[in-house]
N, C-alpha and C. Protein backbone atom coordinates (compact mmCIF):
# COMPACT_ATOMS: atom_id res chain seq x y z
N UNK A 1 -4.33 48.64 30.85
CA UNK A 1 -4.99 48.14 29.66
C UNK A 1 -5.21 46.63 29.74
N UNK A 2 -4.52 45.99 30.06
CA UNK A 2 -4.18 44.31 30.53
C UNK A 2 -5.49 44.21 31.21
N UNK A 3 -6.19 44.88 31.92
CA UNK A 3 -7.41 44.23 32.67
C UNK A 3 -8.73 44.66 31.95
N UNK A 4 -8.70 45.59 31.35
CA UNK A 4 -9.87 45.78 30.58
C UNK A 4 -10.41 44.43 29.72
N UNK A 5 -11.19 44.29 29.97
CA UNK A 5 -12.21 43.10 29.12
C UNK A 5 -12.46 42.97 27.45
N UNK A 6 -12.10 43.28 27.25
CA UNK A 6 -12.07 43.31 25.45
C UNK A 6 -13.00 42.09 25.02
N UNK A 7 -12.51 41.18 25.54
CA UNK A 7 -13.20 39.90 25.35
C UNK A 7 -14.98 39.79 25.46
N UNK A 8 -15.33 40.54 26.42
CA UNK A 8 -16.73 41.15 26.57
C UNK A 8 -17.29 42.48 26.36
N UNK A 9 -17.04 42.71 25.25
CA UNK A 9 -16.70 44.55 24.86
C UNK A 9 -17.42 44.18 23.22
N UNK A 10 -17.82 45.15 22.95
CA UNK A 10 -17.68 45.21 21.43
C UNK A 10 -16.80 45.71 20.47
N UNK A 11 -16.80 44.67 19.78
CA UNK A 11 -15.39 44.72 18.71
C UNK A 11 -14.78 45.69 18.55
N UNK A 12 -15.70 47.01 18.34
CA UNK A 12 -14.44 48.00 17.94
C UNK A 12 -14.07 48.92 18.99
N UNK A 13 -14.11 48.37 20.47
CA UNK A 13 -13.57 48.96 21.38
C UNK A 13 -12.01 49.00 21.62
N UNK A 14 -11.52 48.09 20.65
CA UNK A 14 -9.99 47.47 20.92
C UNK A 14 -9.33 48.57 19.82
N UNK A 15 -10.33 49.01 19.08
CA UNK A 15 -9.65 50.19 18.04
C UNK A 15 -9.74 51.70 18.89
N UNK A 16 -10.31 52.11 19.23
CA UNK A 16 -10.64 53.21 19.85
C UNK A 16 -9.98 53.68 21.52
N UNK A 17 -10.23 52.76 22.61
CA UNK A 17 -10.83 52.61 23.62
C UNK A 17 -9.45 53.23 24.29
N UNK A 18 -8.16 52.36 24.03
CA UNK A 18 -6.61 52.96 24.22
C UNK A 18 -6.54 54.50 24.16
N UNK A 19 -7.14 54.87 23.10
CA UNK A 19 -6.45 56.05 22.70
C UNK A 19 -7.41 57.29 23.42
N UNK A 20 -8.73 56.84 23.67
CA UNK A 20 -9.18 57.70 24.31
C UNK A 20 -8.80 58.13 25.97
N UNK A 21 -8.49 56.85 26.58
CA UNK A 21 -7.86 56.52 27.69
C UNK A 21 -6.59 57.32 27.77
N UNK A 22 -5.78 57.60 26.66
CA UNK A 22 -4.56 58.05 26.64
C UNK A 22 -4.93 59.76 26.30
N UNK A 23 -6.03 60.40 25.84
CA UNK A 23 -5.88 61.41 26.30
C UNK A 23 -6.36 62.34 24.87
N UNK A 24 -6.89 61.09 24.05
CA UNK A 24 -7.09 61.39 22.53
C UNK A 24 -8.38 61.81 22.01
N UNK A 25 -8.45 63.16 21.42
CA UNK A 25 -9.87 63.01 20.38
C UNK A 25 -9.73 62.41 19.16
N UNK A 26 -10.41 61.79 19.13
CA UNK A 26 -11.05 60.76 18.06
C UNK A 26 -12.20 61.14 17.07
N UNK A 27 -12.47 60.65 16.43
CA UNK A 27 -14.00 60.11 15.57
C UNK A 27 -13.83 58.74 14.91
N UNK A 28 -14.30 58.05 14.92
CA UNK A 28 -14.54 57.01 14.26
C UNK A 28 -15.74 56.57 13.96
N UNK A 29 -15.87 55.86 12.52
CA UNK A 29 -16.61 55.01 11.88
C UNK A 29 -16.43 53.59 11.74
N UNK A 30 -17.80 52.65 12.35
CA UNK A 30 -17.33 51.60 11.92
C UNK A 30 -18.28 50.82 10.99
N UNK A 31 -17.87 49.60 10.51
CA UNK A 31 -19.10 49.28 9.92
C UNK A 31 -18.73 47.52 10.14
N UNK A 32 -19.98 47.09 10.74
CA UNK A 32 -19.71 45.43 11.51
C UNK A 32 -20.02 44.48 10.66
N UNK A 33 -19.97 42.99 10.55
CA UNK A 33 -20.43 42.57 9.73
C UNK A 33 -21.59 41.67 10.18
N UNK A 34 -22.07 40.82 9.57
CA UNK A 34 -23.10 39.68 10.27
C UNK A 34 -22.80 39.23 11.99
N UNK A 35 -21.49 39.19 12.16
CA UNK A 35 -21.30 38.29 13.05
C UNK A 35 -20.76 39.60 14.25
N UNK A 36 -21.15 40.83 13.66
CA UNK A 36 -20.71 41.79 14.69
C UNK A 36 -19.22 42.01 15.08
N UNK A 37 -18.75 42.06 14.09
CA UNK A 37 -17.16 42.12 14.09
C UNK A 37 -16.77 43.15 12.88
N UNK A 38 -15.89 44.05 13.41
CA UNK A 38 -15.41 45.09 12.59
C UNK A 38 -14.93 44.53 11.06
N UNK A 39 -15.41 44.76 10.37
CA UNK A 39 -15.26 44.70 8.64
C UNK A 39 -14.53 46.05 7.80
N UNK A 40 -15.07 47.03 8.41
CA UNK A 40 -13.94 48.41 7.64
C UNK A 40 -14.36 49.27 9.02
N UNK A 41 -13.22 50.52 8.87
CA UNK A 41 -13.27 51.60 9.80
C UNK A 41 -12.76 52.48 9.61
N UNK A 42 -12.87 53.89 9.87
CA UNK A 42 -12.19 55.44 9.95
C UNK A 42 -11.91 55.90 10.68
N UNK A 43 -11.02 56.45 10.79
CA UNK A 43 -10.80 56.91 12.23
C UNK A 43 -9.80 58.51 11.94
N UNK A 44 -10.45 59.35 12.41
CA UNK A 44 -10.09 60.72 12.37
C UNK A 44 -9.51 61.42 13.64
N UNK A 45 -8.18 61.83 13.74
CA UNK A 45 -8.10 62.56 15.33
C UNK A 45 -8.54 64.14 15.15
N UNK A 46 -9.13 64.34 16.09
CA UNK A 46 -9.93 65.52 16.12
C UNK A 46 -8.06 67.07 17.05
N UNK A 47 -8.38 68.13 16.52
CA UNK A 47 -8.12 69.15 16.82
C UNK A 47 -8.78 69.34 17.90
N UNK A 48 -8.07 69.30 19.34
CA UNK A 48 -8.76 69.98 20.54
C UNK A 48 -8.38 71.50 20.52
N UNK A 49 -8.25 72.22 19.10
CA UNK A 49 -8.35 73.26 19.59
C UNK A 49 -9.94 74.20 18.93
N UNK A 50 -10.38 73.18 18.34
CA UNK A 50 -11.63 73.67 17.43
C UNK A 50 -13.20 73.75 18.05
């Protein structure tokens, strides 16, 4: 995780990006603001059995 770029990523990769890596279903919502930076978010783990 230490080498991944976050820094050149978009913002809400630092919410998500771990957990998918680790093996996770997800959904998420985000919503950015002017400056392209996460302002609110949702985030749902999905049932891999559905």
């Amino acid at each position: 995780m230490s080498d991944i770029p976050f820094d050149r990523m978009w913002d809400d990769s630092s919410y998500w990006l771990e957990q998918i890596l680790n093996g996770k279903e997800i959904w998420c919502q985000f919503t950015f603001n002017q400056e392209l930076k996460v302002e609110n978010w949702i985030q749902q783990e999905l049932n891999s059995n559905t």
